[in-house]
Protein backbone atom coordinates (compact mmCIF):
# COMPACT_ATOMS: atom_id res chain seq x y z
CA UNK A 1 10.50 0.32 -6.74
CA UNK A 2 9.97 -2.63 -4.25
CA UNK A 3 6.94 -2.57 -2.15
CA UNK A 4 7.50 -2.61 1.73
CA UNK A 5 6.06 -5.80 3.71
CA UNK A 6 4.20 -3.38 5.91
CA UNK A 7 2.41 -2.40 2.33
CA UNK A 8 2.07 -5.29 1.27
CA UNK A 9 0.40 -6.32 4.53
CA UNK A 10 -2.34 -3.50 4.83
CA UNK A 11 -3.48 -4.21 1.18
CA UNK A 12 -4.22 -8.06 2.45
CA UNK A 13 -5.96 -7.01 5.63
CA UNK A 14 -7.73 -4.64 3.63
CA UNK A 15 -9.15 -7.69 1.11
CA UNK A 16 -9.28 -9.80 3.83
CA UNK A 17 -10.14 -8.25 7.15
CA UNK A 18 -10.73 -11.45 9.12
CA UNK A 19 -7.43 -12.82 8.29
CA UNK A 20 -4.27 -13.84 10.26
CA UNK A 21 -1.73 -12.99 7.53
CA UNK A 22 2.07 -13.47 8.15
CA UNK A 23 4.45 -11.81 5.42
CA UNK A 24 8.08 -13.62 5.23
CA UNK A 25 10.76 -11.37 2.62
CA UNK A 26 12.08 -14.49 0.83
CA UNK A 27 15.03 -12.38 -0.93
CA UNK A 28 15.58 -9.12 1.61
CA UNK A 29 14.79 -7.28 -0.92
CA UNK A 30 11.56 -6.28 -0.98
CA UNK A 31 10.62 -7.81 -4.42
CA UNK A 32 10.18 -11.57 -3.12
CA UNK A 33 7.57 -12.13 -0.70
CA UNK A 34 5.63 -15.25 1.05
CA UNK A 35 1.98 -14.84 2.33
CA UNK A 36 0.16 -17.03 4.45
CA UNK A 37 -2.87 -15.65 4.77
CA UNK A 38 -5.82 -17.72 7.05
CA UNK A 39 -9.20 -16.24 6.27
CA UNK A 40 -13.06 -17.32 6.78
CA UNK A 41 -13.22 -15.95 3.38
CA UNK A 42 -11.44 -19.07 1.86
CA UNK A 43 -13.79 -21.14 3.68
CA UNK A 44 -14.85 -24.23 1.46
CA UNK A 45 -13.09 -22.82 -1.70
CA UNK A 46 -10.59 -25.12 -3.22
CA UNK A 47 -6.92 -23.40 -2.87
CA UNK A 48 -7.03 -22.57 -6.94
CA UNK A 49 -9.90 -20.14 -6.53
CA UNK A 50 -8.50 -19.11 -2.98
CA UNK A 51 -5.13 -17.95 -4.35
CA UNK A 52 -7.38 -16.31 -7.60
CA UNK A 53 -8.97 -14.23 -4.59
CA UNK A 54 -5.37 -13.03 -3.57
CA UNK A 55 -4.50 -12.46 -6.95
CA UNK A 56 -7.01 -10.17 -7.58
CA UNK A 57 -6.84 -8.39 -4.40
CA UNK A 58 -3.54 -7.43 -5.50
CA UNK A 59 -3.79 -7.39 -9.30
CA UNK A 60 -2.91 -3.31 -10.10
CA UNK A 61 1.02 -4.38 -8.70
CA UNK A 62 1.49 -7.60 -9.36
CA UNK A 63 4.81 -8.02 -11.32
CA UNK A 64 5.13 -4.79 -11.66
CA UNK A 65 5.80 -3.66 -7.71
CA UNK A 66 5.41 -6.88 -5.98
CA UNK A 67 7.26 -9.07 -8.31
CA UNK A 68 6.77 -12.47 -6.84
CA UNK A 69 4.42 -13.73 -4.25
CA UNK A 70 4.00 -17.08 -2.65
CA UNK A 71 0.99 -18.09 -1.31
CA UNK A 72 0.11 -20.31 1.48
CA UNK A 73 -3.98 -19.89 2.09
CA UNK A 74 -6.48 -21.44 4.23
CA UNK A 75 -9.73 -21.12 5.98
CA UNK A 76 -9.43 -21.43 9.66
CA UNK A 77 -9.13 -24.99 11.44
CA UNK A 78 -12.35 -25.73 13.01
């Protein structure tokens, strides 16, 4: 079963509270997603151990409900 964008969503901002996230459906079908996700929390970390931080966040359904995810992180321009 595909997991909705609006799920998807809440389990970022819950992981990353701070965050401006935008979620983009790559496919339409609810399997395919692309996060960008721009979060104090990434702040000084190189993008390896930010996307590691997403990854985990979202580890119990990845490839099994969320099959792919794309990720586009960063901490906030100063």
């Amino acid at each position: 079963m595909p997991m909705p964008a609006d799920v998807l969503e809440g389990r970022l901002r819950a992981a990353f509270p701070d965050a401006e996230i935008v979620i983009t459906d790559l496919a339409g079908d609810g399997d395919h997603y692309k996060a960008k996700i721009v979060s104090e929390q990434f702040k000084g970390l190189p993008r390896v151990r930010q996307h590691q931080l997403v990854n985990k966040a979202l580890a119990d359904v990845l490839g099994g409900e969320l099959h792919a995810l794309a990720l586009e992180t960063s901490a906030p321009a100063q």
